[in-house]
Structure formats: structure tokens, C-alpha cells
N, C-alpha and C. Protein backbone atom coordinates (compact mmCIF):
# COMPACT_ATOMS: atom_id res chain seq x y z
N UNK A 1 44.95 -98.95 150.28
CA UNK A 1 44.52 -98.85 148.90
C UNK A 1 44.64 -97.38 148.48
N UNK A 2 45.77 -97.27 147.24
CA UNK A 2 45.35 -95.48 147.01
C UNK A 2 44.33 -95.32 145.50
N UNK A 3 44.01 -94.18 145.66
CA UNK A 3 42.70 -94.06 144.51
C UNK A 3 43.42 -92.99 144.12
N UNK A 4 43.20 -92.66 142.62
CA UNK A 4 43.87 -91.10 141.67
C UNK A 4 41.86 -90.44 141.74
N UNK A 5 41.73 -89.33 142.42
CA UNK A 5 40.07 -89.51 141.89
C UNK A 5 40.27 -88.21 142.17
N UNK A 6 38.89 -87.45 141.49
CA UNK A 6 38.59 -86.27 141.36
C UNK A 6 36.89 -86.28 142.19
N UNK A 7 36.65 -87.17 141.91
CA UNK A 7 35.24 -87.27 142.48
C UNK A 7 34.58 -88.41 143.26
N UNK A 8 34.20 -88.33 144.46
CA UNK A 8 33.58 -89.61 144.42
C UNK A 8 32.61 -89.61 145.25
N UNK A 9 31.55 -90.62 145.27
CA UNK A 9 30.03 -90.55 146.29
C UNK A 9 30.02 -91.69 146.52
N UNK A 10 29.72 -92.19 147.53
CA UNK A 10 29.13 -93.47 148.18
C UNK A 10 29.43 -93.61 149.61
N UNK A 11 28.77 -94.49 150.34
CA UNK A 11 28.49 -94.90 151.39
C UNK A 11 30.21 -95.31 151.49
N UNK A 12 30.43 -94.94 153.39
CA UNK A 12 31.76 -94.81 153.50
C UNK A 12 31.51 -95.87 155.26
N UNK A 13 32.20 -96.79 155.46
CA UNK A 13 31.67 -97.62 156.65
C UNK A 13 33.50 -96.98 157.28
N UNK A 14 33.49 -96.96 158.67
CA UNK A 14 34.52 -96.67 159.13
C UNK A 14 34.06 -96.89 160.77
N UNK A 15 35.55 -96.86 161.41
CA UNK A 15 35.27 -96.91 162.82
C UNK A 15 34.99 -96.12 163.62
N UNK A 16 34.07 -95.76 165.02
CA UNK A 16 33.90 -94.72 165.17
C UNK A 16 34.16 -94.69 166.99
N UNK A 17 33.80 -94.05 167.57
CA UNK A 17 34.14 -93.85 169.15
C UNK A 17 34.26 -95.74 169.14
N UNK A 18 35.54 -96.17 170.11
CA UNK A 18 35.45 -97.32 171.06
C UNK A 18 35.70 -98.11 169.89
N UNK A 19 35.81 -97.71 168.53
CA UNK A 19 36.33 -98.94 167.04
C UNK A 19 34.39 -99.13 166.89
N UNK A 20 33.29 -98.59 167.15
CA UNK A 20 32.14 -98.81 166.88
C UNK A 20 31.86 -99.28 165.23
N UNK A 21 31.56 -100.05 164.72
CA UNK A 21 31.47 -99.95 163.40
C UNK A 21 30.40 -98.73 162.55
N UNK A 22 30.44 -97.91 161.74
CA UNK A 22 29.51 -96.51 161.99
C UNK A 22 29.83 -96.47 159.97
N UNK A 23 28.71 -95.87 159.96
CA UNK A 23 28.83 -95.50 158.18
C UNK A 23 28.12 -93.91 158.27
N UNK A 24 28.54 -93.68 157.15
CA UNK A 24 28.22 -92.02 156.81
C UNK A 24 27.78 -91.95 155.06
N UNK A 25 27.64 -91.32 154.41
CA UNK A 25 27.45 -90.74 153.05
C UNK A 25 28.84 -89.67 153.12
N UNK A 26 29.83 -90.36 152.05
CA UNK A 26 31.10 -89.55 151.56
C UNK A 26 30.74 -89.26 150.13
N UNK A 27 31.31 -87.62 150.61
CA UNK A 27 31.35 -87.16 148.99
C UNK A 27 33.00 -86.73 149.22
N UNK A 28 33.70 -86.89 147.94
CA UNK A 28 34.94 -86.27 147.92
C UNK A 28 35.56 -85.86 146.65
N UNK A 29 35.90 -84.18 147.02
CA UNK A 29 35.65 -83.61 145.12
C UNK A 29 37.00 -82.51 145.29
N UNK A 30 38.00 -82.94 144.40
CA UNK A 30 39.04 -82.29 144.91
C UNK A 30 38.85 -81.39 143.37
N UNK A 31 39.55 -80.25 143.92
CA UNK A 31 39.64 -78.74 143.11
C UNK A 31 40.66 -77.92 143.27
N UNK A 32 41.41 -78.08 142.28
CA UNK A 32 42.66 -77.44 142.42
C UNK A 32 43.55 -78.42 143.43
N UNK A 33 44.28 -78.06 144.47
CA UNK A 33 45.49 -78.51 145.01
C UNK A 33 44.28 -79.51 146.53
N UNK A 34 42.85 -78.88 146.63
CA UNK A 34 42.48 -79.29 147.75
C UNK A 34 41.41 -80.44 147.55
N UNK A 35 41.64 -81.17 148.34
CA UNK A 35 40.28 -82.57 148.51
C UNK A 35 39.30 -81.69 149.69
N UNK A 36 37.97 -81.61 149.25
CA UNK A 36 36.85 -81.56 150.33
C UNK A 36 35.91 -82.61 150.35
N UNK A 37 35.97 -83.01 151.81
CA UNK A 37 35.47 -84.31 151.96
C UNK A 37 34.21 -84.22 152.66
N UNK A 38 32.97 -84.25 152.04
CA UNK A 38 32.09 -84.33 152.80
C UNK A 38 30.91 -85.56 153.19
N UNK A 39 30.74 -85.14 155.02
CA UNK A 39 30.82 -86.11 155.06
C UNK A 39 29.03 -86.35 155.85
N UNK A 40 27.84 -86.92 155.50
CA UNK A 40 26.65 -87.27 155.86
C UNK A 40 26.21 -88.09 156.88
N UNK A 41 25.68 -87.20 157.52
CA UNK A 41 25.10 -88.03 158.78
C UNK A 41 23.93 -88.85 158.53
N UNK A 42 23.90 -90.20 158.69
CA UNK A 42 22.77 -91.32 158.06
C UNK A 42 21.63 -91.63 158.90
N UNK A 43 21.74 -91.27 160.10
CA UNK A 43 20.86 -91.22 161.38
C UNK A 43 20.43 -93.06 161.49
N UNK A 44 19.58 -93.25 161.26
CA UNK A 44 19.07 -94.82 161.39
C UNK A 44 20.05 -95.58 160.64
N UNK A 45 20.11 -95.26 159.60
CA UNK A 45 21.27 -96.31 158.81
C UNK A 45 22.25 -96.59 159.23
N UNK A 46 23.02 -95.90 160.21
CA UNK A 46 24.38 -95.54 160.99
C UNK A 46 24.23 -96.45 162.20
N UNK A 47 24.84 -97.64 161.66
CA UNK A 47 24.85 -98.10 163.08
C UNK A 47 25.32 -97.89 164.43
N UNK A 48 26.40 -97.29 164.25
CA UNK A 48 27.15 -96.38 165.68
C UNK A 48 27.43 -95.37 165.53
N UNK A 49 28.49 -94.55 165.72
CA UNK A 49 28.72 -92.82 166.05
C UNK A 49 28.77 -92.32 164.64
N UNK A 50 27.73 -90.75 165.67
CA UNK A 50 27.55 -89.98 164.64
C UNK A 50 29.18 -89.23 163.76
N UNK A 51 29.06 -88.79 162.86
CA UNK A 51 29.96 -87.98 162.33
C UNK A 51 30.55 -86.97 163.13
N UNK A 52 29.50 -86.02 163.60
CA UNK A 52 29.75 -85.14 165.15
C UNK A 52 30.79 -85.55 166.10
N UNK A 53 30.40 -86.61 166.16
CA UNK A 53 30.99 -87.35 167.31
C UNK A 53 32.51 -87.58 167.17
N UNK A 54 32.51 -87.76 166.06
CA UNK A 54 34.25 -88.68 166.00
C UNK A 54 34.73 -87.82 164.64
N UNK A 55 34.41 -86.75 164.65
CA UNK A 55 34.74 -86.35 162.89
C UNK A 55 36.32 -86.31 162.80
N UNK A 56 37.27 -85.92 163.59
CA UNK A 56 38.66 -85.73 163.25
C UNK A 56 39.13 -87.41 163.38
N UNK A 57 38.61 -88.52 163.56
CA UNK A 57 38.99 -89.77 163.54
C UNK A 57 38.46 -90.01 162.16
N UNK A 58 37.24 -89.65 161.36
CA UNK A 58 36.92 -90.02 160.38
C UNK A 58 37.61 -89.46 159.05
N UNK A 59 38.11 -87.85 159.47
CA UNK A 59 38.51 -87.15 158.62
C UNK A 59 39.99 -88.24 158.59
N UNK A 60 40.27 -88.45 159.64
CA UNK A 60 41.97 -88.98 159.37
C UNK A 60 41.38 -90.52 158.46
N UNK A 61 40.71 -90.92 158.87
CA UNK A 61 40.39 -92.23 158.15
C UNK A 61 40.15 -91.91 156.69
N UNK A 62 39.47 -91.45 156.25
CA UNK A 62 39.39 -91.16 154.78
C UNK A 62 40.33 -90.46 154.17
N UNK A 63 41.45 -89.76 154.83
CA UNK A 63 42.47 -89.60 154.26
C UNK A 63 43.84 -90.70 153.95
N UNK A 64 43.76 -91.32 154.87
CA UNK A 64 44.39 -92.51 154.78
C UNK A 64 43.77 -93.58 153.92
N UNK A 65 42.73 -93.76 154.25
CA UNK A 65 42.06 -95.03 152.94
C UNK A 65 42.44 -94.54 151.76
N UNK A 66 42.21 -93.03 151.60
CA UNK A 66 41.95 -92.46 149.91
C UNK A 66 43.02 -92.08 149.34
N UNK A 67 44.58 -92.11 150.48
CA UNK A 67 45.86 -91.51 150.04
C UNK A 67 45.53 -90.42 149.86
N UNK A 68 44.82 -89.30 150.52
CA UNK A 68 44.42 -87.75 150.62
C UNK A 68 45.72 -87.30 151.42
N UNK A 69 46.49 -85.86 151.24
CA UNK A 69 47.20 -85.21 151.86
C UNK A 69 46.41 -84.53 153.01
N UNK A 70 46.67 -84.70 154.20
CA UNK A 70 46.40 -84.50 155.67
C UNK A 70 46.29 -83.16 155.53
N UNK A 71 47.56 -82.53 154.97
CA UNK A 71 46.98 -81.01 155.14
C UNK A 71 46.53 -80.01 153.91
N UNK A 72 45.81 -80.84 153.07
CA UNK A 72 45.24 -80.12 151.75
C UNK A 72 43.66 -80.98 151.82
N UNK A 73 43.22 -81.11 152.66
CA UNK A 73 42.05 -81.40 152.76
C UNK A 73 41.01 -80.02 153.59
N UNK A 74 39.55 -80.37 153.33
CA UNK A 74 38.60 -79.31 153.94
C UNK A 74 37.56 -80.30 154.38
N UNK A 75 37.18 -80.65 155.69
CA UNK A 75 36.34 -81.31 156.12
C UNK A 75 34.85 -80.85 156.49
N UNK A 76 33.90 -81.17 155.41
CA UNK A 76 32.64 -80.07 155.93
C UNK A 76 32.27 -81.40 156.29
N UNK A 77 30.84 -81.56 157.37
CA UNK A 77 29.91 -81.90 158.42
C UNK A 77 28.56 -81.63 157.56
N UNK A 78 28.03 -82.56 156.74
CA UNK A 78 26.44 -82.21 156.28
C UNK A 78 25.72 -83.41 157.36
N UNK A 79 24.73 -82.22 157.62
CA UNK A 79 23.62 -82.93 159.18
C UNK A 79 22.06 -83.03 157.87
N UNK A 80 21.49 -84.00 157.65
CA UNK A 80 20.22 -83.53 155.93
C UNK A 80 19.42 -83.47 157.34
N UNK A 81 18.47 -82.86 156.83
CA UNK A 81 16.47 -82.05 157.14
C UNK A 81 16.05 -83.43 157.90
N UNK A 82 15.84 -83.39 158.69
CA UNK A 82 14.94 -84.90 159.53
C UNK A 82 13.63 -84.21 159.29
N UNK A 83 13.12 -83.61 158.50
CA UNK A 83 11.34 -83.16 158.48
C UNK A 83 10.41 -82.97 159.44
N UNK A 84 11.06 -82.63 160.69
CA UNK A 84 10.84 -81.84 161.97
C UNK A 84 10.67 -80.35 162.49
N UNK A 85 9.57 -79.71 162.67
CA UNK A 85 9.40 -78.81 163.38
C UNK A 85 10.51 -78.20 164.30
N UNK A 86 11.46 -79.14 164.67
CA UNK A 86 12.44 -78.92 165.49
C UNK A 86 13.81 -78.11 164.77
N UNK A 87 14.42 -76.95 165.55
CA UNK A 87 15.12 -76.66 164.71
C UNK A 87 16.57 -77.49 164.89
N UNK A 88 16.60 -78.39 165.60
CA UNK A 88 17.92 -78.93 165.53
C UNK A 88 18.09 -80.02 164.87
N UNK A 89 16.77 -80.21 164.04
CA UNK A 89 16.69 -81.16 163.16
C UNK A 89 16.85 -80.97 161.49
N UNK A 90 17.05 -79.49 161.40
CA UNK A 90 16.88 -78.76 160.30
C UNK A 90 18.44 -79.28 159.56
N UNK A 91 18.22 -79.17 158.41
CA UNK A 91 19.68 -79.20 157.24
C UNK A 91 20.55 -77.90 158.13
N UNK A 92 21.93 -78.83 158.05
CA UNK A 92 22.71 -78.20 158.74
C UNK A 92 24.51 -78.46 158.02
N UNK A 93 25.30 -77.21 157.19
CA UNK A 93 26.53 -77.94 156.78
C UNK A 93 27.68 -76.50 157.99
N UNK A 94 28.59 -77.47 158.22
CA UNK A 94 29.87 -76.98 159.11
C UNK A 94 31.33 -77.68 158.17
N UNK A 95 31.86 -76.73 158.19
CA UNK A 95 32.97 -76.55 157.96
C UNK A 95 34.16 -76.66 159.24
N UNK A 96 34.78 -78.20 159.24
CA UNK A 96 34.72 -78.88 160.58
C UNK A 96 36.69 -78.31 160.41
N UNK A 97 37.31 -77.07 161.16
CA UNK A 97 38.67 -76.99 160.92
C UNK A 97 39.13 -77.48 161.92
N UNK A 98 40.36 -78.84 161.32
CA UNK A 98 40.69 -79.55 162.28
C UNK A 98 42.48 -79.48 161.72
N UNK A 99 43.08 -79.40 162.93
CA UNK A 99 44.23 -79.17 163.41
C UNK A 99 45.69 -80.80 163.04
N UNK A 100 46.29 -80.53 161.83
CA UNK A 100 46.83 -82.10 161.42
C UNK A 100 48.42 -81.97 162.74
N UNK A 101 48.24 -82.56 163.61
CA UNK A 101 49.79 -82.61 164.28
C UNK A 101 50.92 -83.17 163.35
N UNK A 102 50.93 -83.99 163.00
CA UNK A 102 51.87 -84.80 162.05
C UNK A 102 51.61 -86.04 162.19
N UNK A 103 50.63 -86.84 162.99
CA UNK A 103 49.95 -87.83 163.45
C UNK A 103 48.64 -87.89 163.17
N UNK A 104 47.76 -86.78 163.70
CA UNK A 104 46.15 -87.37 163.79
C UNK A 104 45.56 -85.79 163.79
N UNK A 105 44.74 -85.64 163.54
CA UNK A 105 44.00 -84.47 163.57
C UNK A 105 42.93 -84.33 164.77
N UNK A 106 43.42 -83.13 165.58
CA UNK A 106 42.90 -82.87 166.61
C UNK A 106 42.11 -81.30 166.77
N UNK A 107 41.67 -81.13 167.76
CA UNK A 107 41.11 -79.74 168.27
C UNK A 107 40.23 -79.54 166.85
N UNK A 108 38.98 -79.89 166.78
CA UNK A 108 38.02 -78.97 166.18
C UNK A 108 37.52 -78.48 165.75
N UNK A 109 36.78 -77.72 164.99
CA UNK A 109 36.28 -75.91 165.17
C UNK A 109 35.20 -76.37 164.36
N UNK A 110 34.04 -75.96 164.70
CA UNK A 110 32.87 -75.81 163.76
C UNK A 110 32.36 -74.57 163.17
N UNK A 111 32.28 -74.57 161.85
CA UNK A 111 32.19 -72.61 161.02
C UNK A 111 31.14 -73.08 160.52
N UNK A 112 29.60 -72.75 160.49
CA UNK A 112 29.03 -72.68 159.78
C UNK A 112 28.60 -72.45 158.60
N UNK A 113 28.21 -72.84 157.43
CA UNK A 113 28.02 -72.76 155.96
C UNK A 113 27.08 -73.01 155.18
N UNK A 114 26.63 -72.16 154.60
CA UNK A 114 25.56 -71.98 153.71
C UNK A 114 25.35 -73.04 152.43
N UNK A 115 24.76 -73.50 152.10
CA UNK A 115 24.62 -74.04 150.84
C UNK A 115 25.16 -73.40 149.84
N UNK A 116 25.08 -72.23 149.83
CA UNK A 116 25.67 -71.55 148.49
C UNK A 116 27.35 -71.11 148.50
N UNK A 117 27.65 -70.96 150.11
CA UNK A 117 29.10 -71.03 150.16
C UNK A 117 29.55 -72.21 149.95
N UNK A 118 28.64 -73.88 150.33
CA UNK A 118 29.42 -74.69 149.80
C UNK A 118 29.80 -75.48 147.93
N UNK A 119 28.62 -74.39 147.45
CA UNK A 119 28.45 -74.65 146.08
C UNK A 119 29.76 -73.95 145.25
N UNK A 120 30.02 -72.58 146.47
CA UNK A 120 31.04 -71.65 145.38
C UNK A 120 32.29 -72.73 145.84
N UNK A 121 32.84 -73.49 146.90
CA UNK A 121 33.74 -74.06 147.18
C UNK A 121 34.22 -75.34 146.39
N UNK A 122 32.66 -75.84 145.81
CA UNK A 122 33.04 -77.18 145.17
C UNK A 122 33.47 -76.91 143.67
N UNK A 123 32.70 -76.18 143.43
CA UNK A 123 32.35 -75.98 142.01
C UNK A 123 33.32 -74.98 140.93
């Protein structure tokens, strides 16, 4: 299915480690020549793998569902506040740079990002 879109939000169900069935919160807001796709970790709602887990399988998946160009995309990682004392539970966004072979997107990289760097990026 291809979509012409500039914007979009909603719940995104996709496959995840092992074909797991797994959902996330997609936002996708393209600006200028680039789509940034971001993508929410649902914790309980999520029935199988996290975003963490499988993000360059998900990033390729939503580029393919959405007819997104493989290599004009920016994949950020939003982790929301679990309301924990804990700091690894805290709001957390990464800027997930992943590597397009001409097949699948591999190798990585997590860059950390501020709320306000991701505000100057969208906006």
C-alpha cells in the first residue's frame, strides 16, 4: 500500500524478533526531502518485542508499508517516563543511525537526543 503523507500518528502493529506480532506508537513527519519516523515504545500494550529490540527490522518495515525512501529516512527511538524512581525508566529519545545495504538496514548506532533537538528537527 503506498501513502502521499506529510504526517501521520497512530498505532503501528508489525513483526518483531522470530515474526512476534509487536505494536509501537508511529509518528511520521516528513520535512523537506526527509521522513522521520518515530517510533514508541508501548510497554504493556506491546505484545512482543520491544522497539530496542528489532528497530532496523521495524525501520525497514515502515518504510516499505509507507513507500518511504530507505535512504532519506531518520529513525528516532522514543522510550515515554514509566513514573519510576528508576533512571532507566525515565523519558528517553535516540536517534537510531542505521546503515541501508540495498536490502535491509543493518548495524545500529544509538545518539542520544534531547527533546528540544527533536523539536528543532521536526518542526
Amino acid at each position: 500500500m503506498a501513502y502521499k503523507l506529510d504526517y501521520v500518528d497512530t498505532f503501528y502493529d508489525f513483526k518483531g524478533l522470530w515474526d512476534t506480532p509487536s505494536r509501537c506508537g508511529l509518528k511520521i513527519v516528513r520535512k523537506d526531502d526527509v521522513c522521520y519516523i518515530i517510533a514508541t515504545e508501548l510497554f504493556t500494550d506491546n505484545p512482543g518485542s520491544s522497539i530496542t529490540d528489532c528497530n532496523a527490522k521495524l525501520a525497514q518495515s515502515v518504510c516499505d508499508e509507507f513507500n518511504l525512501s530507505h535512504e532519506k529516512v531518520y529513525f528516532i527511538e522514543h522510550v515515554p517516563d514509566k513514573g519510576s524512581k528508576l533512571v532507566f525508566y525515565e523519558e528517553s529519545l535516540y536517534h537510531i543511525k542505521l546503515h541501508w545495504n540495498g536490502t535491509k538496514f543493518e548495524n545500529p548506532q544509538w545518539e542520544k537526543l534531547s527533546k528540544e533537538q527533536l523539536h528543532a528537527l521536526i518542526s
